[in-house]
C-alpha atoms as a PDB file:
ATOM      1  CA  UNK A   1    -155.486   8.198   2.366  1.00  0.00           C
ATOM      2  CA  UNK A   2    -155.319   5.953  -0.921  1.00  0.00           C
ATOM      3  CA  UNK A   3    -158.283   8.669  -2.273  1.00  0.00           C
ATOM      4  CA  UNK A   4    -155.616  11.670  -1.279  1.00  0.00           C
ATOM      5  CA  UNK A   5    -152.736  10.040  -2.837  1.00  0.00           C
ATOM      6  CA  UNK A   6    -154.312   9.863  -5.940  1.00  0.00           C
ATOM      7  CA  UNK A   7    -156.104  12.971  -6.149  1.00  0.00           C
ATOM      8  CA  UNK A   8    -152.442  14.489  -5.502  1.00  0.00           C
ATOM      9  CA  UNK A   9    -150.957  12.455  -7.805  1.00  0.00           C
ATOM     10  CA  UNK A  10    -153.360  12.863 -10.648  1.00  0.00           C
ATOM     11  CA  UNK A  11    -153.481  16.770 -10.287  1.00  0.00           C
ATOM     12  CA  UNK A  12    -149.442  16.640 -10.861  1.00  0.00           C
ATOM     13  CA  UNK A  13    -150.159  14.902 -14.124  1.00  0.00           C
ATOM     14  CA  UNK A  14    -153.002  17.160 -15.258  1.00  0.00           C
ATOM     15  CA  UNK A  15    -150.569  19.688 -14.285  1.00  0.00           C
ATOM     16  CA  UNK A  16    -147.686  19.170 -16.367  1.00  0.00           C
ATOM     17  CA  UNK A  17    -149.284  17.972 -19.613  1.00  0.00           C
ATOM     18  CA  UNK A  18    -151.282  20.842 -19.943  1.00  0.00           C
ATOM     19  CA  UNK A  19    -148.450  23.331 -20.226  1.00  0.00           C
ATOM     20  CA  UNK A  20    -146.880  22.404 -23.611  1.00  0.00           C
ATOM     21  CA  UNK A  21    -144.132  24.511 -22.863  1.00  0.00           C
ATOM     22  CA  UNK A  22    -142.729  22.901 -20.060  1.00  0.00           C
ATOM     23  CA  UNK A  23    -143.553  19.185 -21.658  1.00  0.00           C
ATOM     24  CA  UNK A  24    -140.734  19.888 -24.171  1.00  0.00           C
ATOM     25  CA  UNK A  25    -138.470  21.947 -22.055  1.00  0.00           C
ATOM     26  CA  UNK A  26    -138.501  18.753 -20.121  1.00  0.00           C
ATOM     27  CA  UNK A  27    -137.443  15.985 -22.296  1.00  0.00           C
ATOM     28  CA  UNK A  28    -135.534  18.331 -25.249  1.00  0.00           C
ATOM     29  CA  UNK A  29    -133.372  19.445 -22.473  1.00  0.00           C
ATOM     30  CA  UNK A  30    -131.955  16.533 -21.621  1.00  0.00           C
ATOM     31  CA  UNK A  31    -131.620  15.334 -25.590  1.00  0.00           C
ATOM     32  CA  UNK A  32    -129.716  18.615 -26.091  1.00  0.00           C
ATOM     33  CA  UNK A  33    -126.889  18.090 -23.745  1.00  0.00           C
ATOM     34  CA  UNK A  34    -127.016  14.159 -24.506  1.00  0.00           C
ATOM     35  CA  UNK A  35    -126.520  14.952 -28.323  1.00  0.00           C
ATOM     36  CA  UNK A  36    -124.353  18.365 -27.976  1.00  0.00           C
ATOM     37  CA  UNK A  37    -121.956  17.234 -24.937  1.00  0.00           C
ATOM     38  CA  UNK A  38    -122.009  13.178 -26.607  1.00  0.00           C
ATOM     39  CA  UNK A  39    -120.590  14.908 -30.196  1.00  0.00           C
ATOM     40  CA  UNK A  40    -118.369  17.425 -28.678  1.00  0.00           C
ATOM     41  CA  UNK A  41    -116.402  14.945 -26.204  1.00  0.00           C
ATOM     42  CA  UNK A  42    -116.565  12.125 -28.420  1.00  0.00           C
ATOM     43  CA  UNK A  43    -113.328  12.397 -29.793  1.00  0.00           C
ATOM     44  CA  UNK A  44    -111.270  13.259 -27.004  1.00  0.00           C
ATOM     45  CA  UNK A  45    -113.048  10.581 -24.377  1.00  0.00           C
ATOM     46  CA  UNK A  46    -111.048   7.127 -23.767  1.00  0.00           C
ATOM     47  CA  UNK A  47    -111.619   6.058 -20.443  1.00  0.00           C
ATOM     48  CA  UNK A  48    -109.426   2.929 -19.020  1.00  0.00           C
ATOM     49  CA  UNK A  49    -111.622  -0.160 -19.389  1.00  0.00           C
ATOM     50  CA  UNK A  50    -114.050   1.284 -21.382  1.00  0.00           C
ATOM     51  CA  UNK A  51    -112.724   0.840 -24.476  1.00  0.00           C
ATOM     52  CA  UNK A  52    -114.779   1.156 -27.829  1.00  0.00           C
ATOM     53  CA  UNK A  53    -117.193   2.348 -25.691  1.00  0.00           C
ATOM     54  CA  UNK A  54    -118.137   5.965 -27.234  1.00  0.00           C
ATOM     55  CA  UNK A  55    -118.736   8.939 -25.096  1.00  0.00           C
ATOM     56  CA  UNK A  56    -122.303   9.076 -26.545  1.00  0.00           C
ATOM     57  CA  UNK A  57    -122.814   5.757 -24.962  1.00  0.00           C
ATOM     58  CA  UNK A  58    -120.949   6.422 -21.734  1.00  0.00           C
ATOM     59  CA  UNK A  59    -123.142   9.410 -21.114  1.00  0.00           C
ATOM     60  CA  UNK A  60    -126.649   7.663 -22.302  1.00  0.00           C
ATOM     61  CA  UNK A  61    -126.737   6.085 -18.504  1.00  0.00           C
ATOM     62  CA  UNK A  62    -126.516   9.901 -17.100  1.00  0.00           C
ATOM     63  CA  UNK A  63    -128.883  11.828 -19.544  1.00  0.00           C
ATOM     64  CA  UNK A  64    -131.753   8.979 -18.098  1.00  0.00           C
ATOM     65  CA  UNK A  65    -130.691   9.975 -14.392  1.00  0.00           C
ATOM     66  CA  UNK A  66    -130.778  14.148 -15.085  1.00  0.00           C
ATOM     67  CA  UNK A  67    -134.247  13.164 -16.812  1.00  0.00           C
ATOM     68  CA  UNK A  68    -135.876  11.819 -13.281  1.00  0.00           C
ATOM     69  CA  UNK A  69    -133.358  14.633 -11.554  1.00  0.00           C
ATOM     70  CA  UNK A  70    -135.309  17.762 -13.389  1.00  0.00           C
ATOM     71  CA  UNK A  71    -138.178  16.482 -13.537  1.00  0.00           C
ATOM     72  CA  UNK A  72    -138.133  15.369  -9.716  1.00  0.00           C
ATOM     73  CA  UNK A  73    -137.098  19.064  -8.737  1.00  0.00           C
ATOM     74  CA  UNK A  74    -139.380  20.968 -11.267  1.00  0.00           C
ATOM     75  CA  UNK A  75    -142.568  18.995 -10.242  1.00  0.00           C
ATOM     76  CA  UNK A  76    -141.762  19.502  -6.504  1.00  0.00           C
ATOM     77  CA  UNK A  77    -141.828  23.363  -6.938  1.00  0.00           C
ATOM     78  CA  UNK A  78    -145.252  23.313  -7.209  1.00  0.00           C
ATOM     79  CA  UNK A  79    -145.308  22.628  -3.706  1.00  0.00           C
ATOM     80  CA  UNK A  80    -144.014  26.176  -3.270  1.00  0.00           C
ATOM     81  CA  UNK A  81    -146.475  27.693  -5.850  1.00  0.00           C
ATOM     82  CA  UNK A  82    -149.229  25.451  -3.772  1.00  0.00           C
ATOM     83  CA  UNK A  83    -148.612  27.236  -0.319  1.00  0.00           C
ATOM     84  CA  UNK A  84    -148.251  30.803  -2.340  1.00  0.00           C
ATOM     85  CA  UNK A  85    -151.436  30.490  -3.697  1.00  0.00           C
ATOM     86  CA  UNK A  86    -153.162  28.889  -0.304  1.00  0.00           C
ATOM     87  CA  UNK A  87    -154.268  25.558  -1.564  1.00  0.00           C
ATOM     88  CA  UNK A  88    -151.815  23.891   0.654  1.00  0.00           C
ATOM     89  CA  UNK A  89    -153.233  25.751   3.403  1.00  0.00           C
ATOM     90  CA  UNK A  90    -156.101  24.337   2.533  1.00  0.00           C
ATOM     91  CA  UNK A  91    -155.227  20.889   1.994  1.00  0.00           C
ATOM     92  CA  UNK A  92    -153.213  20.617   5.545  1.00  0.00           C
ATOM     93  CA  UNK A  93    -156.901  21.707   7.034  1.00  0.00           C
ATOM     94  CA  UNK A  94    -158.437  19.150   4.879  1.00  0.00           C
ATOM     95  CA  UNK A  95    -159.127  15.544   6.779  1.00  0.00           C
ATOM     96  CA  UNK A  96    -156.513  14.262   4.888  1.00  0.00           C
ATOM     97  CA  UNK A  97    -153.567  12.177   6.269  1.00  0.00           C
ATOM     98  CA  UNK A  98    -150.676  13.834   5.960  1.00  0.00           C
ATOM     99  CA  UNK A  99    -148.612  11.168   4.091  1.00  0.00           C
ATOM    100  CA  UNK A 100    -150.991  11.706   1.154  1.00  0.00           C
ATOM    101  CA  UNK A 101    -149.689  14.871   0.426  1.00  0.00           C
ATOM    102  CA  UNK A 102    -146.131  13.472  -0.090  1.00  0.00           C
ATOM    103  CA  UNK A 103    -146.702  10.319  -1.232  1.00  0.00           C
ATOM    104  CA  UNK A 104    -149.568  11.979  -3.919  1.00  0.00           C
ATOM    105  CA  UNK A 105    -146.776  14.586  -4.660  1.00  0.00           C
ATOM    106  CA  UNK A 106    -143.683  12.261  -5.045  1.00  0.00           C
ATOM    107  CA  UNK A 107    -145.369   9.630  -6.966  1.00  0.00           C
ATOM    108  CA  UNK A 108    -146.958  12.033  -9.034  1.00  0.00           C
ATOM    109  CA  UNK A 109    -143.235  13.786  -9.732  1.00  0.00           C
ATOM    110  CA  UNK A 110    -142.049  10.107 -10.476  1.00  0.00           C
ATOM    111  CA  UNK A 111    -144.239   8.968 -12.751  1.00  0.00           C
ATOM    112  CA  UNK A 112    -143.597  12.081 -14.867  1.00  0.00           C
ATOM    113  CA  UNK A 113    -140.153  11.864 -14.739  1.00  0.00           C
ATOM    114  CA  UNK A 114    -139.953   8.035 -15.522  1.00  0.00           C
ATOM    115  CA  UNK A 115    -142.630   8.234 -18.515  1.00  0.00           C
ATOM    116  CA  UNK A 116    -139.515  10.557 -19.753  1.00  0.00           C
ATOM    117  CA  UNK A 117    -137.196   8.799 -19.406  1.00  0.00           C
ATOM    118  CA  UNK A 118    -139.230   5.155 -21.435  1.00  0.00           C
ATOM    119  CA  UNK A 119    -139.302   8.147 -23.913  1.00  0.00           C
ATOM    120  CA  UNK A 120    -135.431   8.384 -24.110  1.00  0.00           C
ATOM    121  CA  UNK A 121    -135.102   4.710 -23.590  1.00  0.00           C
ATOM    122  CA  UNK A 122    -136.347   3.658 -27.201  1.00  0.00           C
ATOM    123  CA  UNK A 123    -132.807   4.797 -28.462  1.00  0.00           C
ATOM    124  CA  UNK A 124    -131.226   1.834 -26.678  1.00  0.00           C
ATOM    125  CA  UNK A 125    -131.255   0.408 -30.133  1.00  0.00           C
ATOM    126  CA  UNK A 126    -129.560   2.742 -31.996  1.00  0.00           C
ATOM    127  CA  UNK A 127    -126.433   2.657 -29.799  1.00  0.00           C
ATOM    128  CA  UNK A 128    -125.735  -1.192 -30.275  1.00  0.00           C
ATOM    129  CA  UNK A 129    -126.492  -1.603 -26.456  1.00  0.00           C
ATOM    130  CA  UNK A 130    -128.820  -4.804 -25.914  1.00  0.00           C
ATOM    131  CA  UNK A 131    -129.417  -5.395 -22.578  1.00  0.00           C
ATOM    132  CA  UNK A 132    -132.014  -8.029 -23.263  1.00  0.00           C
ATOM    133  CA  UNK A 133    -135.642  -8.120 -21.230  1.00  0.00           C
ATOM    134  CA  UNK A 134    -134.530  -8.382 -18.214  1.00  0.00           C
ATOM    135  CA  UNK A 135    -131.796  -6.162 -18.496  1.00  0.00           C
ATOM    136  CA  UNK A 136    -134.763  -3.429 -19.494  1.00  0.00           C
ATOM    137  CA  UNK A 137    -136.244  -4.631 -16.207  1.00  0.00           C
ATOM    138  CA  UNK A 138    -133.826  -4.108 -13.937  1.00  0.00           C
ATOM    139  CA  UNK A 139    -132.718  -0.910 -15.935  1.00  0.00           C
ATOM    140  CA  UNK A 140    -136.161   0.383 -14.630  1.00  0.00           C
ATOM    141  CA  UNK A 141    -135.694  -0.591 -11.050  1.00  0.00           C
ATOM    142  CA  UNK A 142    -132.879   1.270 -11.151  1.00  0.00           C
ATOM    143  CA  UNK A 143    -135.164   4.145 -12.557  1.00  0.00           C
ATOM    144  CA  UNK A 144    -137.510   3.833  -9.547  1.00  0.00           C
ATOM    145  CA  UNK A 145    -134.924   4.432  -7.140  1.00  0.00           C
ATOM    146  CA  UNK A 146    -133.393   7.343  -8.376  1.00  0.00           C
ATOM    147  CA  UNK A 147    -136.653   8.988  -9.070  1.00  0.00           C
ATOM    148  CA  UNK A 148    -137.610   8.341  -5.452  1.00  0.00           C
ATOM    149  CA  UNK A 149    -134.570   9.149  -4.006  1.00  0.00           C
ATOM    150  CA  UNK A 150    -134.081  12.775  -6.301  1.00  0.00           C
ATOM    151  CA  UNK A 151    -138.662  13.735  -5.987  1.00  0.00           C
ATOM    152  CA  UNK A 152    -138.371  12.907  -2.176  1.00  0.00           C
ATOM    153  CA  UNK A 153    -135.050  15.948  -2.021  1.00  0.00           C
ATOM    154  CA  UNK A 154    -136.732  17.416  -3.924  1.00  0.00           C
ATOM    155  CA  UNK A 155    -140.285  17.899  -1.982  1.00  0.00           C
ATOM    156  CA  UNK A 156    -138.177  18.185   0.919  1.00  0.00           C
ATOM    157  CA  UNK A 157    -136.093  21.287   0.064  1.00  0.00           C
ATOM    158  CA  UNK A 158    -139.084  22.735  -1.476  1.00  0.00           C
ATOM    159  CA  UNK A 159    -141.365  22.316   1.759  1.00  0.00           C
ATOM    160  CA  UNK A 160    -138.721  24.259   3.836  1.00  0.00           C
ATOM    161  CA  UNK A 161    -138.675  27.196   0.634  1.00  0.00           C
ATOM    162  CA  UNK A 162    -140.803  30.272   0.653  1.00  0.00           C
ATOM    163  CA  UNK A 163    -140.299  31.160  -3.087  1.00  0.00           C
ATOM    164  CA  UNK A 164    -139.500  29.406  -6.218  1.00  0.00           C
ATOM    165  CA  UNK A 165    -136.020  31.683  -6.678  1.00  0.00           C
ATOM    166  CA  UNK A 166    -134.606  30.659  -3.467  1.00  0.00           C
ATOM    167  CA  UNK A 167    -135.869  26.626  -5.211  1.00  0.00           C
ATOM    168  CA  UNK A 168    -133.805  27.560  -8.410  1.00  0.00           C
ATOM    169  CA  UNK A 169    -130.557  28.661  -6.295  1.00  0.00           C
ATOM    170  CA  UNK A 170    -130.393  25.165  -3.960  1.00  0.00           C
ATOM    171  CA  UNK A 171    -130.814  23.520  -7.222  1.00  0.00           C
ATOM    172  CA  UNK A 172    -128.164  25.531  -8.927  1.00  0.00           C
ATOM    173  CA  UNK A 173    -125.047  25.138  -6.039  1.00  0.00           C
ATOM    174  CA  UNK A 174    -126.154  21.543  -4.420  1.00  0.00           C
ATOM    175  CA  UNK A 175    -128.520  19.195  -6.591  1.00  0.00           C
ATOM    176  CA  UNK A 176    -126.962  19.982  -9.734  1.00  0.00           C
ATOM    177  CA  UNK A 177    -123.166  19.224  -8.595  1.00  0.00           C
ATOM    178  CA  UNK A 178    -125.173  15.881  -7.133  1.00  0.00           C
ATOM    179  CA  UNK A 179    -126.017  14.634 -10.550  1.00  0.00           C
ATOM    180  CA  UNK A 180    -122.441  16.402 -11.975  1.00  0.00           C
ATOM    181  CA  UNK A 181    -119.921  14.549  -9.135  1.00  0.00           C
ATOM    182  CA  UNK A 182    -122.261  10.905  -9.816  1.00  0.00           C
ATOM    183  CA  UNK A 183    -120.134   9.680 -12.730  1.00  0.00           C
ATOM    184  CA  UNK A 184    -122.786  10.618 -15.423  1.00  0.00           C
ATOM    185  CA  UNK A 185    -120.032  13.248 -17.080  1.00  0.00           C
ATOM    186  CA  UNK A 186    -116.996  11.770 -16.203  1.00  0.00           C
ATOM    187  CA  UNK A 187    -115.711   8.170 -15.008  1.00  0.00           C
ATOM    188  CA  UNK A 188    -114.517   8.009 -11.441  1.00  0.00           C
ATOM    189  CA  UNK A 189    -111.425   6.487 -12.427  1.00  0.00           C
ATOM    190  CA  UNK A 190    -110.212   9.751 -13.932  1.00  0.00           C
ATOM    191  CA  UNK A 191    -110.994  11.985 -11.106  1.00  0.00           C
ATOM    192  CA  UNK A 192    -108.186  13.286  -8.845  1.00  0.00           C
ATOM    193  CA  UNK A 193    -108.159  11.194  -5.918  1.00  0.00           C
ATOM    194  CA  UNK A 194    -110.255  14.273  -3.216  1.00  0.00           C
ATOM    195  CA  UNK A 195    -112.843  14.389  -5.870  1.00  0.00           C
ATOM    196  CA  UNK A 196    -112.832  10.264  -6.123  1.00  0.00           C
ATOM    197  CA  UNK A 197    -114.065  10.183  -2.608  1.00  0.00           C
ATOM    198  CA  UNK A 198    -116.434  13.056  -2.795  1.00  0.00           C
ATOM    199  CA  UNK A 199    -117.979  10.953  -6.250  1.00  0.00           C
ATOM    200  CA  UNK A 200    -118.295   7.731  -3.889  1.00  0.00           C
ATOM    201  CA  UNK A 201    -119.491   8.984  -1.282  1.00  0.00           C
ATOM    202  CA  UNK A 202    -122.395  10.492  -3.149  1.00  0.00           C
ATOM    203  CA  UNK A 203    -125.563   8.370  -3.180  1.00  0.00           C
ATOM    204  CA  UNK A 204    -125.993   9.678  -6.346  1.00  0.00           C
ATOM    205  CA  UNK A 205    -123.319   7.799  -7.965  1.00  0.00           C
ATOM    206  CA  UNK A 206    -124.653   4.342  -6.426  1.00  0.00           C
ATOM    207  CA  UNK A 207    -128.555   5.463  -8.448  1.00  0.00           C
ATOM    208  CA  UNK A 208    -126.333   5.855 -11.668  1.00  0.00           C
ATOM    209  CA  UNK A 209    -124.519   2.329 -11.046  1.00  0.00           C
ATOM    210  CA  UNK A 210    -128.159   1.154 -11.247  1.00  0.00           C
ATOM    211  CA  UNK A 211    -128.852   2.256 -14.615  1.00  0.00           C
ATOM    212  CA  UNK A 212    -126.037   1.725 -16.181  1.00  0.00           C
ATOM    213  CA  UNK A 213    -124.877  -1.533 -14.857  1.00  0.00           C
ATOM    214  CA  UNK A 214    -127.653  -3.505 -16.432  1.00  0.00           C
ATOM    215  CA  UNK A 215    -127.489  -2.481 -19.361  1.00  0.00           C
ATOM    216  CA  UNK A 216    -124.254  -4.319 -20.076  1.00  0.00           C
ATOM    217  CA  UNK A 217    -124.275  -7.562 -17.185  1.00  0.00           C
ATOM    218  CA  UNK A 218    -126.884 -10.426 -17.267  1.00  0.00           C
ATOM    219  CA  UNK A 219    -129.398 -10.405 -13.909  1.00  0.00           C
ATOM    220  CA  UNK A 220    -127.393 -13.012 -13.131  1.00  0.00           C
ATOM    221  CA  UNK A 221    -124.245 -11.301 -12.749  1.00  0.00           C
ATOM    222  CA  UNK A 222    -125.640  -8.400 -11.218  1.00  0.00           C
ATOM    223  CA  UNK A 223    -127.097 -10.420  -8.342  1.00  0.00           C
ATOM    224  CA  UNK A 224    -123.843 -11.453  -7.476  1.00  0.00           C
ATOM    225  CA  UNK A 225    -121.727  -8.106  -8.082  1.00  0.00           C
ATOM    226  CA  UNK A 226    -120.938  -6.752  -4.782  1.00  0.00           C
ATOM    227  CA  UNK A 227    -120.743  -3.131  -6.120  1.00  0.00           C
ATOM    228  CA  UNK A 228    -124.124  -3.885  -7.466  1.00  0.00           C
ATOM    229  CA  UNK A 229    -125.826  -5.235  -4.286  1.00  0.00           C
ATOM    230  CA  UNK A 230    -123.539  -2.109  -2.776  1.00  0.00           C
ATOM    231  CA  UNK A 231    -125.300   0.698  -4.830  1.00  0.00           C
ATOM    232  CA  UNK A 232    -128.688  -1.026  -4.616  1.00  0.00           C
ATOM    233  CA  UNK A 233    -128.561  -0.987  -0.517  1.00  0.00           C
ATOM    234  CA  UNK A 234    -127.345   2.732  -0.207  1.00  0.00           C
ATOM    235  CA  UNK A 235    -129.500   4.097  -2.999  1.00  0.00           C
ATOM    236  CA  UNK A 236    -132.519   2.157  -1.414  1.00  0.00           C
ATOM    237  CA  UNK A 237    -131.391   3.708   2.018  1.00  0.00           C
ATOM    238  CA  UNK A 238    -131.026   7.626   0.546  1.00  0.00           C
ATOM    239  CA  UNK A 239    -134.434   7.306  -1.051  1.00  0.00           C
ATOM    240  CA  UNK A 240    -136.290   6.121   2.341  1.00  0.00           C
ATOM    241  CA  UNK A 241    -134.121   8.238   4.246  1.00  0.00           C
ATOM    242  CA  UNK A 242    -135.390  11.507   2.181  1.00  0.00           C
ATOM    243  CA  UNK A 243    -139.015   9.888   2.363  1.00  0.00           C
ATOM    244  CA  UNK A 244    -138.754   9.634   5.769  1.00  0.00           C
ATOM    245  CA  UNK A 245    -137.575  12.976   6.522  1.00  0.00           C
ATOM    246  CA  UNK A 246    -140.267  14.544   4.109  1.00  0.00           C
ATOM    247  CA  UNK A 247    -143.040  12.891   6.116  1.00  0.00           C
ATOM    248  CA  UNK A 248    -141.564  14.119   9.461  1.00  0.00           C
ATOM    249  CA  UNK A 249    -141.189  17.313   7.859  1.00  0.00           C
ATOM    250  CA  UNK A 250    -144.852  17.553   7.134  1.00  0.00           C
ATOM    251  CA  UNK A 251    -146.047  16.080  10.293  1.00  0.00           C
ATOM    252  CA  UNK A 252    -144.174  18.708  12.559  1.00  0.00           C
ATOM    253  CA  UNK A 253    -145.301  21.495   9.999  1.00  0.00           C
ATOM    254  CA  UNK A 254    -149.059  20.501  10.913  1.00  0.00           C
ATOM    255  CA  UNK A 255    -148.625  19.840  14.331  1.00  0.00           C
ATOM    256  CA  UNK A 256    -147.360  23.456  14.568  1.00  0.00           C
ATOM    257  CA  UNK A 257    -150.441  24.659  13.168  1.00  0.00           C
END
């Protein structure tokens, strides 16, 4: 199974750095709306408690969480182009445990997505922020989670998706407003009080609280935040649940064959 989850893994890799094209669609994408949106709401953004904090910096946290979000859902779409051009036939045929195909695929989507966003984390500097070593640490848990959490949706909406159009469309009306209604645009202080709930109850919003909260409060003090220990528990909990439900997902799929 190890030899299967590696194989996977390593042919997602191989994959994506040898088309250029979509190795800096990945990571200018994200620097695009981090530098456009940052400039254009800079002057007009003063959130309550927040306070000298500029909208560049508020929306830093969020531009590392769309990073794993794309590249989570663009890697899992080759599990669509896979079964279209019958090598996932053939690997469900294969003696090879079925958990190797998701955990090859997911951890090969993560690792993508979280080399892009060490990329985007060398600008730390340059916005005054100094979370210290440990802060870096725990800013990269925080990583792991969400890129988990967002490759496991992904590879689950994908198995259940017959063409990459139909992919683009679920991403468009469901997984988009996921990373929009987290709190990466907007604070959830200044949302009407409907959209408040909506925002909380998204287990997106507890992934972001794990990115951005250590970049400002000591370990210490995030160990004994209860909104910390809070986000960590339910964004733990979404990512297993998805990883759970893309193993069933796969099971059942070859049982029916």
């Amino acid at each position: 199974m190890l030899l299967g989850i590696k194989s996977m893994a390593k042919r997602e890799l191989v994959r994506f750095f040898r088309q250029g094209h979509r190795v800096i669609g990945s990571i200018a994408q994200p620097i695009i709306f981090w530098l456009f949106l940052g400039s254009g709401f800079a002057a007009s953004f003063q959130a309550p408690g927040l306070e000298g904090i500029s909208y560049t910096e508020y929306f830093f946290p969020g531009i590392l969480l769309m990073v794993v979000l794309f590249s989570g859902i663009f890697s899992t779409i080759t599990v669509i182009e896979d079964r279209n051009q019958g090598l996932l036939q053939g690997i469900l045929v294969a003696p090879v445990h079925r958990m190797a195909i998701v955990f090859g695929k997911v951890i090969g989507a993560m690792v993508i997505g979280l080399l892009q966003a060490f990329l985007l984390m060398l600008t730390i500097p340059f916005l005054g922020i100094d979370p210290g070593i440990s802060g870096v640490l725990m800013l990269i848990l925080g990583l792991v989670i969400a890129a988990l959490g967002f490759t496991a949706l992904g590879f689950l909406i994908a198995w259940n998706m017959e063409s990459t159009s139909g992919f683009h469309a679920i991403m468009s009306v469901f997984l988009l407003p996921l990373w929009m209604l987290s709190g990466a645009m907007f604070p959830m202080a200044q949302a009407p009080a409907w959209l408040e709930w909506v925002m909380f109850l998204n287990p997106v919003s507890h992934a972001l609280l794990l990115i951005r909260m250590p970049l400002y409060h000591p370990v210490t003090e995030l160990l004994s935040s209860s909104q910390y220990i809070q986000a960590f528990i339910v964004a733990i909990l979404w990512a297993i649940g998805c990883l759970l439900i893309a193993l069933y997902r796969v099971n059942r799929t070859q049982q029916s064959a």
